[in-house]
Structures are given as structure tokens and as C-alpha cells.
Protein backbone atom coordinates (compact mmCIF):
# COMPACT_ATOMS: atom_id res chain seq x y z
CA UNK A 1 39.34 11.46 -25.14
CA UNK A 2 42.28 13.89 -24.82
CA UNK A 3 44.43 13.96 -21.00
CA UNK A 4 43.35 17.33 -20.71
CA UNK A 5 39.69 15.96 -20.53
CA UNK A 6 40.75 13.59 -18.23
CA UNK A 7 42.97 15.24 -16.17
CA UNK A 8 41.14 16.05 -13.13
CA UNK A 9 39.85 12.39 -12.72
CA UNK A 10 40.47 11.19 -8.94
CA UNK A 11 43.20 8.56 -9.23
CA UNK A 12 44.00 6.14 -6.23
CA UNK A 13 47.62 4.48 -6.10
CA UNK A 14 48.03 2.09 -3.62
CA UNK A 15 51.26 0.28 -2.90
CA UNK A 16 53.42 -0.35 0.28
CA UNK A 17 56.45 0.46 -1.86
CA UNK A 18 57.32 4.51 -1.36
CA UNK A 19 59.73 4.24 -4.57
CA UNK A 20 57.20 2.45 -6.73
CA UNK A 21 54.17 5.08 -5.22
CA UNK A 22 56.39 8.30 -6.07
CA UNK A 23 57.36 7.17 -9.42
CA UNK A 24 53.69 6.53 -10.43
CA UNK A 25 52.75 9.68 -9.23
CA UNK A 26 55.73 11.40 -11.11
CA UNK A 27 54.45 9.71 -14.18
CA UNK A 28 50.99 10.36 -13.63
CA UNK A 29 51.88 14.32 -13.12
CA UNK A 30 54.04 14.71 -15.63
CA UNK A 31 50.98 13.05 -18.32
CA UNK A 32 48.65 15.82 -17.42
CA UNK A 33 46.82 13.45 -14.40
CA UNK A 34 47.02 16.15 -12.00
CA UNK A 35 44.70 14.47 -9.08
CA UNK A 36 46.56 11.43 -8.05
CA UNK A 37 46.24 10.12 -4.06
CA UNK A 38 48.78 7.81 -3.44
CA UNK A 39 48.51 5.23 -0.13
CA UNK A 40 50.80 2.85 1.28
CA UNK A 41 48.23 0.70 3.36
CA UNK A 42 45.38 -1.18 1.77
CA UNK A 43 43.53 -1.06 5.13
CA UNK A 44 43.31 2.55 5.31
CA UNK A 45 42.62 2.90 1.42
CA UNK A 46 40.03 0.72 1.78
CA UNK A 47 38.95 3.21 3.94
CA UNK A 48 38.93 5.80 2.36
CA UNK A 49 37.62 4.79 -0.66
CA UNK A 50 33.43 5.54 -0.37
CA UNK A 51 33.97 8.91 0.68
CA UNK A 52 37.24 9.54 -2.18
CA UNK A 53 35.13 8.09 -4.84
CA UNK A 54 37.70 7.06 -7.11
CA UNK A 55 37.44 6.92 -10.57
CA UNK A 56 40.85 4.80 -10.83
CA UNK A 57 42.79 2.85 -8.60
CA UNK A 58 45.98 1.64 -9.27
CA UNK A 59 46.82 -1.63 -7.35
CA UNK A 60 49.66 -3.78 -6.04
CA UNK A 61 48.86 -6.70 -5.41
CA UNK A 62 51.75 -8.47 -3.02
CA UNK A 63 51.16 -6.09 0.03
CA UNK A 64 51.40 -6.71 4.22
CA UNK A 65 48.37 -6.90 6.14
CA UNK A 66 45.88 -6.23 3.59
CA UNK A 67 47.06 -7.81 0.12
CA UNK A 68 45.88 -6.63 -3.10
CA UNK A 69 43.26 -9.65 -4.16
CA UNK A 70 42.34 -9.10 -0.48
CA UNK A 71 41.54 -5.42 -1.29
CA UNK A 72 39.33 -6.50 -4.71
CA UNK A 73 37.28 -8.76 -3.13
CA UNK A 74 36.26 -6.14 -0.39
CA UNK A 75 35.90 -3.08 -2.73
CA UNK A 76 34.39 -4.55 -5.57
CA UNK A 77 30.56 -4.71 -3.77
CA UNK A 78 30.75 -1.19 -3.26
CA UNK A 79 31.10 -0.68 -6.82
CA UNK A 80 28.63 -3.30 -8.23
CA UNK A 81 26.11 -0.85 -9.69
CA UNK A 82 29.10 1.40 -11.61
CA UNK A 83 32.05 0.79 -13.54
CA UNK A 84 34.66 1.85 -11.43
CA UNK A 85 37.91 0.49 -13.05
CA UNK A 86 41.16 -1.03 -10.93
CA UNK A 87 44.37 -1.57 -12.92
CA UNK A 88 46.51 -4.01 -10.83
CA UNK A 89 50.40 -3.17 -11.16
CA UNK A 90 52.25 -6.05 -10.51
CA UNK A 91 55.61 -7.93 -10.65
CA UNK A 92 53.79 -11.09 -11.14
CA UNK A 93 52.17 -11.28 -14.29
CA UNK A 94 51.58 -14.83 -14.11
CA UNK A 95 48.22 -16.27 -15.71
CA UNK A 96 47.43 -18.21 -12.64
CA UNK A 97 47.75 -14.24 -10.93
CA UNK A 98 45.94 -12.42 -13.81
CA UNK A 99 42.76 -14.70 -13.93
CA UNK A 100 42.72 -15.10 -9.36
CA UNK A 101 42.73 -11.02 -9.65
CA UNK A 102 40.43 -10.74 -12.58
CA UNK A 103 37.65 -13.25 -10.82
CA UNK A 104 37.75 -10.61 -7.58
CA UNK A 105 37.21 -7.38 -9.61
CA UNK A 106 40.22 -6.28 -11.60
CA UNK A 107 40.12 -4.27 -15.07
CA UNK A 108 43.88 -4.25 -16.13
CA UNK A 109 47.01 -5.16 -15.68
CA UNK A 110 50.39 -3.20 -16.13
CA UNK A 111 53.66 -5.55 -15.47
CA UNK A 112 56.68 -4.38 -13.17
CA UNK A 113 59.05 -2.79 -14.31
CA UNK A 114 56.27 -0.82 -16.13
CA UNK A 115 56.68 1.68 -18.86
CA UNK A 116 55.75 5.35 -18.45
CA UNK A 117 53.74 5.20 -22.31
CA UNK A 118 52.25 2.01 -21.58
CA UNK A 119 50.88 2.86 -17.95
CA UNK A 120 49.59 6.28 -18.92
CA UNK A 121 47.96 5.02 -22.29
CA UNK A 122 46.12 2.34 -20.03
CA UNK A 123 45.42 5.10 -17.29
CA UNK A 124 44.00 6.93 -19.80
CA UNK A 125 41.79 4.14 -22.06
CA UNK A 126 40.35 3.45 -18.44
CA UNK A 127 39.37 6.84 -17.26
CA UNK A 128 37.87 7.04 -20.78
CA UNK A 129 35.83 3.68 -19.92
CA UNK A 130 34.67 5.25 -16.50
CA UNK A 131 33.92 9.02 -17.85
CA UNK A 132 31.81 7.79 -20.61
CA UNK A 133 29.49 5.22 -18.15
CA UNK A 134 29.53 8.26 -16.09
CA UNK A 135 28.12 10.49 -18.83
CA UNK A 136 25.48 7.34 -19.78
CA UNK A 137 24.78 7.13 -16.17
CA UNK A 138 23.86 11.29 -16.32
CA UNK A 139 22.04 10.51 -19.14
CA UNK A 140 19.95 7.86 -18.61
CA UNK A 141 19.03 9.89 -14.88
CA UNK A 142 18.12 12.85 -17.37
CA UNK A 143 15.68 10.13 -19.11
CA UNK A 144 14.15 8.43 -16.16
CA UNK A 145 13.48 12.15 -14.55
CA UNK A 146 11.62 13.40 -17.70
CA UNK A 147 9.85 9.80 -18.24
CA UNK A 148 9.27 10.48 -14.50
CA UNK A 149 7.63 13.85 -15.02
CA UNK A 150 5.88 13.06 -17.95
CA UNK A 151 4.29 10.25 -16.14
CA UNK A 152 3.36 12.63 -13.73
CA UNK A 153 1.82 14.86 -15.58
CA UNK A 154 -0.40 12.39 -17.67
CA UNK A 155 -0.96 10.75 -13.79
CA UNK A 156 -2.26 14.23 -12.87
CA UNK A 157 -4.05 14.75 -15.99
CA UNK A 158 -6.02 11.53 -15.82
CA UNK A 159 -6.97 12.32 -11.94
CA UNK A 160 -7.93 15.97 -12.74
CA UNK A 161 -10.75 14.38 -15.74
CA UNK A 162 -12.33 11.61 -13.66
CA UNK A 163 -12.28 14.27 -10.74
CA UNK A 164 -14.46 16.21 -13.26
CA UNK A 165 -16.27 13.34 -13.98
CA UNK A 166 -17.02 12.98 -10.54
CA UNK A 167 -18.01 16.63 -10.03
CA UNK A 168 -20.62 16.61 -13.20
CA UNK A 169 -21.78 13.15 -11.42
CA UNK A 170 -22.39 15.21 -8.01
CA UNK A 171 -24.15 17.93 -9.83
CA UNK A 172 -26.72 15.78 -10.88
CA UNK A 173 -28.61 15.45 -7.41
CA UNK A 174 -26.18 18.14 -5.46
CA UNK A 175 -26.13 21.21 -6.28
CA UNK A 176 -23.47 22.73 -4.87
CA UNK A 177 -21.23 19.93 -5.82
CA UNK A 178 -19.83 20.19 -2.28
CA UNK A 179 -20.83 16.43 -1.44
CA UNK A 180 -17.65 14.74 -2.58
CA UNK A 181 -15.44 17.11 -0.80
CA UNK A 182 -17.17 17.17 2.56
CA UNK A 183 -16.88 12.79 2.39
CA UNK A 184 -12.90 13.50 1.28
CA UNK A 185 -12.20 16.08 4.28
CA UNK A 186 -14.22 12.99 6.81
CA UNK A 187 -12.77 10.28 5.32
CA UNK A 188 -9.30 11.44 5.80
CA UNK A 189 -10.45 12.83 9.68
CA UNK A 190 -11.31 9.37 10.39
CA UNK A 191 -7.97 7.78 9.01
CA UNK A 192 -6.18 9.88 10.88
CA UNK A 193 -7.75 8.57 13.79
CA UNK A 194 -7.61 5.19 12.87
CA UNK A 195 -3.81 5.40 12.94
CA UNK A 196 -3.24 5.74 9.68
CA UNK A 197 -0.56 7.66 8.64
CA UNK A 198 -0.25 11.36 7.14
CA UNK A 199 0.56 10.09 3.54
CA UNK A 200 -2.04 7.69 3.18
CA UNK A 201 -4.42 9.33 4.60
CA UNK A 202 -3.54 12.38 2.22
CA UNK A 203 -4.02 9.60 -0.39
CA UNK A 204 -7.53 8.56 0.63
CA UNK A 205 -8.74 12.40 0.63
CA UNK A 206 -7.70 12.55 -2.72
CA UNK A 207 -9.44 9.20 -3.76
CA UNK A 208 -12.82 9.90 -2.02
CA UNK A 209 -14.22 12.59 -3.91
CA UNK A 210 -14.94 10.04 -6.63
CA UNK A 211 -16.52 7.52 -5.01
CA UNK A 212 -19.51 8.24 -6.74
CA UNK A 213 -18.28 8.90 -10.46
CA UNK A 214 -20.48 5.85 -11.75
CA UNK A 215 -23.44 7.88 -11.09
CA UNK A 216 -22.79 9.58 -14.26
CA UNK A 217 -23.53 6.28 -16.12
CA UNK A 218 -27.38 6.45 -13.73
CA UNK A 219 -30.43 7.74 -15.54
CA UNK A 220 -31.91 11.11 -13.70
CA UNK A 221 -35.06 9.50 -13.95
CA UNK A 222 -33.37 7.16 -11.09
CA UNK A 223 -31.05 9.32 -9.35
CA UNK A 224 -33.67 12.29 -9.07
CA UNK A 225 -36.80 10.71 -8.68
CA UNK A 226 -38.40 11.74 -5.56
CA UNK A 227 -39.89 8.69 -3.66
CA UNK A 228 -38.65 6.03 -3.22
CA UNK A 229 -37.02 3.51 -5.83
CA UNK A 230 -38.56 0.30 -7.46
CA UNK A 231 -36.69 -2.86 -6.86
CA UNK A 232 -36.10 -2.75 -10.27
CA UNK A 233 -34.76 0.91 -9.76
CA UNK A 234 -32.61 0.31 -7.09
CA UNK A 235 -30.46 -2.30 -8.99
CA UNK A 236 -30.21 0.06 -11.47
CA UNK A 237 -28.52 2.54 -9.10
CA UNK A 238 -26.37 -0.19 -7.77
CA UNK A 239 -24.35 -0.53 -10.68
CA UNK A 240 -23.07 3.04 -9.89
CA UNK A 241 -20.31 0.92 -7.98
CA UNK A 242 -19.37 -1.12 -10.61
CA UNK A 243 -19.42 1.36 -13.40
CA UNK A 244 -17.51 4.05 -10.99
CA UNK A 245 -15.06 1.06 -10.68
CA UNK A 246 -15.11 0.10 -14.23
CA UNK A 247 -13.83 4.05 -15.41
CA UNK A 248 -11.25 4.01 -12.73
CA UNK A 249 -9.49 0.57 -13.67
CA UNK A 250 -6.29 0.21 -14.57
CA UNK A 251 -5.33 4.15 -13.22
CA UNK A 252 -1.93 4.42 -12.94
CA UNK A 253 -1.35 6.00 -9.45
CA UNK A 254 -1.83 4.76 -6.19
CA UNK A 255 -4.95 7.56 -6.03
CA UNK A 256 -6.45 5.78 -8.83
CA UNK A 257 -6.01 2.48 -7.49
CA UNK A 258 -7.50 3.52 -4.15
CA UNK A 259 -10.50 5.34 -5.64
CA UNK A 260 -11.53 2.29 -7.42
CA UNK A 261 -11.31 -0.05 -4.84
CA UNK A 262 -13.64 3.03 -2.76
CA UNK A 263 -15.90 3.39 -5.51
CA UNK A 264 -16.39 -0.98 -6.02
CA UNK A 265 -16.69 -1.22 -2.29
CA UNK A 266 -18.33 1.77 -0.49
CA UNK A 267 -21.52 0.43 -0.39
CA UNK A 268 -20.69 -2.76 1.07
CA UNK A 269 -22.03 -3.56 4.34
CA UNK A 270 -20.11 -5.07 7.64
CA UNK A 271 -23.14 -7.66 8.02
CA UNK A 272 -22.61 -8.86 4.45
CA UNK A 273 -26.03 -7.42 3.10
CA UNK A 274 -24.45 -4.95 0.94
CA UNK A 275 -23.51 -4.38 -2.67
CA UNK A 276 -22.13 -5.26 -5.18
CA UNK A 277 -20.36 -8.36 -3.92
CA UNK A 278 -22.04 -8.50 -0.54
CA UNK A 279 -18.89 -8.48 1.02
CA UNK A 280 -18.91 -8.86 4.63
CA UNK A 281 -16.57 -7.40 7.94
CA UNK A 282 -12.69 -7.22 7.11
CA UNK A 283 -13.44 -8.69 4.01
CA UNK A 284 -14.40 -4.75 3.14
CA UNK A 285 -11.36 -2.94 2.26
CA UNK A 286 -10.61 -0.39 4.95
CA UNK A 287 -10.64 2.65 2.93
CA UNK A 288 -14.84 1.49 1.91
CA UNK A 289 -15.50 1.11 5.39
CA UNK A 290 -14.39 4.07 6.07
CA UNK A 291 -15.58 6.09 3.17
CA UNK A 292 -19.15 3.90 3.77
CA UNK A 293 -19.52 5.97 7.07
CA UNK A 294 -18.31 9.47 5.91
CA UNK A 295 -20.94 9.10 2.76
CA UNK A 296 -23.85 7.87 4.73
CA UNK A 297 -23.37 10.84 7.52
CA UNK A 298 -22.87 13.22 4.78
CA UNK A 299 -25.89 12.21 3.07
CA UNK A 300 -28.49 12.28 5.97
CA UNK A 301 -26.91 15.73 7.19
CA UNK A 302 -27.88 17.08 3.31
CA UNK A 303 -30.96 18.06 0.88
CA UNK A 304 -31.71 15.69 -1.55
CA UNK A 305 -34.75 15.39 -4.09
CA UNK A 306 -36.17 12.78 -1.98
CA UNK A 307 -34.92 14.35 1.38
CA UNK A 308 -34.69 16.97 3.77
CA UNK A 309 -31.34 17.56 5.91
CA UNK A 310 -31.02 15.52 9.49
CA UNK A 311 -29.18 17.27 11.90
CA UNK A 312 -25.87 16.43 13.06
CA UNK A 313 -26.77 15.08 16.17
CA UNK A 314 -29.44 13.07 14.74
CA UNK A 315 -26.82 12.03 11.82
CA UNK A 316 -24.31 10.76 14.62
CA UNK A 317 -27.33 8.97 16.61
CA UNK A 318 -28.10 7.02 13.25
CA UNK A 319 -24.76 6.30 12.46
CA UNK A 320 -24.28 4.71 15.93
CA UNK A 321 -27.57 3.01 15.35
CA UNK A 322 -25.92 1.03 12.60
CA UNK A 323 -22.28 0.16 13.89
CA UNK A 324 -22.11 -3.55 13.83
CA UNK A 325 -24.59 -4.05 11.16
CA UNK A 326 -24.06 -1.50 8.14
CA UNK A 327 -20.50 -0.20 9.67
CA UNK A 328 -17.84 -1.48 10.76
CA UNK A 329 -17.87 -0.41 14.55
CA UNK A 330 -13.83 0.25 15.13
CA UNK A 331 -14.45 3.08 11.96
CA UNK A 332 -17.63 4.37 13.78
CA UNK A 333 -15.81 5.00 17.38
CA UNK A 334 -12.99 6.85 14.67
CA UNK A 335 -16.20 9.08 13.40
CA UNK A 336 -17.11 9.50 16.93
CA UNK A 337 -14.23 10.97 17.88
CA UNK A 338 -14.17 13.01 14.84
CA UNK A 339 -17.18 14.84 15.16
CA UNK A 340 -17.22 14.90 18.64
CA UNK A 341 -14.02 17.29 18.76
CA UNK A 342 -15.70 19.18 15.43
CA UNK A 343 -18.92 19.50 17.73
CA UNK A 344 -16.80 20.65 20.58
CA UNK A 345 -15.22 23.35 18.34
CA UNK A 346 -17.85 25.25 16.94
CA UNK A 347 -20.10 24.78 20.41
């Protein structure tokens, strides 16, 4: 790299001697390095430094107050995840010196009296070091924020197709399809009023719309047959946990991840009766407790093959009913709440 590239690199000179700081700068000028800061006091340098950003310091290292390996140790940490090269000028070039300043963070060294070619070749093979991590540094940023995007992208694409998935399962005994977006829009209600916060309960409405994609793997003969199911039946529509579980596995966003763990547990009851696992109180995860109670209320307040509609008084009544046993009863006072101020609304 030429001086002219380098030119307008931020160089730091620090030394308590005004001769020595002048004729460095002189030098520095007169080699094209037109944005030198010279500094007299380590302490203040020190200072300074975070906010200067450096690409270069030149150091001295016998100083008052704050002395020069005293200065390395302390800025070095603020540097660990860059190259950010010092080049200690200094009287003593002694090999004890050298390796004591080398073990608290220094690049180079240039011996007093130094030499105008030698100090500006070094000034220059350094700010060549530090441009070129800079321009890696740019680079690899550039990488990470298009791996980053991509990522995205095939993140979004992968929700968008089991989201269809879980539409063409809702079609299959719902007509309108609206189901799995009336549970999303309670399901989140309820988290808000659980506490939970704004993000993850933005999280969970996204998630609980496919709760019920395994029903796509149920036979209609099941999932629209009229009466009521055989034994034998109703295992059958069991597995519409474990198989919506099973196409949601391994997702790779937190949306995923929450949808399966909804789908696997949403049936679940607080008693322990449910399925599949016949998991039992806090052993539920929250988000299937939750989503257990905003499925069940949306299914009794909707026509199905082998049902007509409650109302939503008698919806709330049987949801109540079952706090305790089927639900968990700190996520039913959340419901309550919930469609008590919906109720109040459109009275």
C-alpha cells in the first residue's frame, strides 16, 4: 500500500518529551501522514483513546505518572477483538525491555535516536497491517449479513410452507380456515396477560396457528366423521400431536421451535390424563397450556361435522368447569380476563 492510501489513518504519538513529539510529527507530515495527534500525558491519552480510535499509536515507554508498559497493559483489552497496532519508540532497546513490552501488547519497536526512513517505513508496514484487518473485518460483516439474510429468508420460507400446511390441515373440518388464527390472536391475549412479554408473545401468535398441522397426516374418515370416535379412532387422531411435532422438528427459528413444542403438547392435560405423554401440571410447557385453553374455547364456540357452535358464555362456563383438571387454572383466570374485557367491548 502506497502513503497516499494511508495517509489519512489516525495516528497517536505519545511522549512526555515536546522535542521528541514535534519531530515525529514533522516526520510523519512531511511522509504524507497527514492525521497525526500527538500527547504528552499517558493518562489523558489513555483517555482519549476509545473515542479517537486510533489506528496507530506511537509509544514511549520511560514516561512520569503513567509509563509506557503501564499504558499497554491498560489499552490492550480495549483492543482484544481488532488489530490495533502500537509501535513503542524507545531509547532502551534492551531485550529484557523488548520482550516486558511485547508480553503487554506491543507490535514494534523503533530505537532512539530513530531514523526518519526507518520510522515511516514501519509506520507505514503497520497501518498496512491494520487497514487490511480492517477491510477483512468489512468483509467478513458483508458475509455474516448476507449468510444472515439468506438464513432469513429460507427461515421465512420454511414457516410460510408448514403455515400452508397447517391451513390445508384446517380446511379439512373448517371451512373458513379461520380456526388457527382465532387460537393465535387468544393465545397471544392470554400471554400478554400472563406477563409475558411483547416479543414472545408475538412469537407464540406466530407459532399457534400450526398447532394442528399433523392433522394433515389424519384420515377424513376420522377427522370428519360425525359421531363420535371408536377407541380405536381416537388414537388414531391422537397421533396428530406427534406427527404435527414430527414435521416441525429440527425448524430453525425460535417460531419453529415453539410451534413444535405447541403442537407435541397442546393436548396435554393439567391432571396428567392427557396425550401424548400424559404430561401433568408445570410439567406442560407454558405455551401448551396456554394454547390447550385458546383451542378448546375456540372449538366449542365453532361448527364442526360432529357439532353445533356453544355460545361464548357457555364456552367460558365450560372452560371454568375444567380449570384444575384439563387446564391449568393460573392460564384460565388469564382467559378470564381476556374475554371478559372482549365481552365488555362489544356489549
Amino acid at each position: 500500500m502506497t502513503v497516499d492510501e494511508l495517509g489519512s489513518q489516525r495516528i497517536l504519538s505519545i511522549d512526555d518529551n515536546p522535542v521528541n513529539l514535534r519531530l515525529l510529527e514533522r516526520m510523519l507530515l512531511a511522509a504524507g501522514f497527514d492525521n497525526v495527534l500527538s500527547m504528552d500525558d499517558a493518562t489523558k491519552a489513555l483517555e482519549l483513546v476509545p473515542d479517537y480510535k486510533p489506528d496507530l499509536i506511537l509509544l514511549d515507554l520511560h514516561m512520569p505518572e503513567m509509563d509506557g508498559f503501564e499504558f499497554l497493559s491498560r489499552v490492550t483489552p480495549t483492543f482484544l477483538d481488532e488489530f490495533m497496532p502500537i509501535l513503542v519508540v524507545t531509547a532502551d532497546a534492551t531485550l529484557e525491555t523488548r520482550r516486558r513490552a511485547l508480553m503487554v501488547g506491543a507490535t514494534d519497536f523503533v530505537a532512539k535516536p530513530f531514523d526518519m526512513l526507518e520510522v515511516t517505513q514501519r509506520v507505514k508496514n503497520l497501518l498496512g497491517g491494520r487497514m487490511m484487518y480492517k477491510r477483512q473485518a468489512d468483509h467478513q460483516l458483508e458475509l455474516e449479513r448476507k449468510v444472515s439474510e439468506r438464513t432469513a429468508d429460507l427461515e421465512a420460507a420454511h414457516l410460510d410452507m408448514v403455515k400452508r400446511l397447517a391451513i390445508a390441515a384446517e380446511h379439512r373440518d373448517d371451512d373458513t380456515g379461520e380456526h388457527t388464527r382465532r387460537v393465535a390472536a387468544m393465545a397471544a391475549a392470554i400471554s400478554r396477560q400472563l406477563g409475558i412479554d411483547q416479543e414472545e408473545a408475538a412469537i407464540i401468535f406466530r407459532a399457534a396457528p400450526l398447532h394442528d398441522v399433523g392433522k394433515i397426516g389424519i384420515p377424513d374418515s376420522i377427522l370428519l366423521k360425525p359421531g363420535r370416535l371408536t377407541p380405536e379412532e381416537f388414537d388414531v387422531m391422537k397421533t396428530h400431536t406427534t406427527q404435527g411435532a414430527e414435521i416441525l422438528r429440527d425448524g430453525g427459528s425460535h417460531v419453529l421451535r415453539v410451534a413444535e413444542e405447541i403442537a407435541m403438547t397442546h393436548h396435554e392435560r393439567w391432571d396428567g390424563t392427557g396425550y401424548p405423554r400424559g404430561l401433568a401440571g408445570e410439567e406442560i410447557p407454558l405455551v401448551g397450556r396456554i394454547v390447550a385453553v385458546a383451542d378448546v374455547f375456540d372449538a366449542l364456540t365453532s361448527n364442526r361435522p360432529y357439532k353445533k357452535a356453544w355460545s361464548v358464555r357457555e364456552a367460558v362456563g365450560e372452560v371454568n368447569r375444567s380449570a384444575g383438571t384439563q387446564f391449568d387454572p393460573i392460564v384460565v383466570n388469564a382467559f378470564n380476563h381476556v374475554t371478559s374485557n372482549e365481552m365488555a367491548a362489544s356489549a
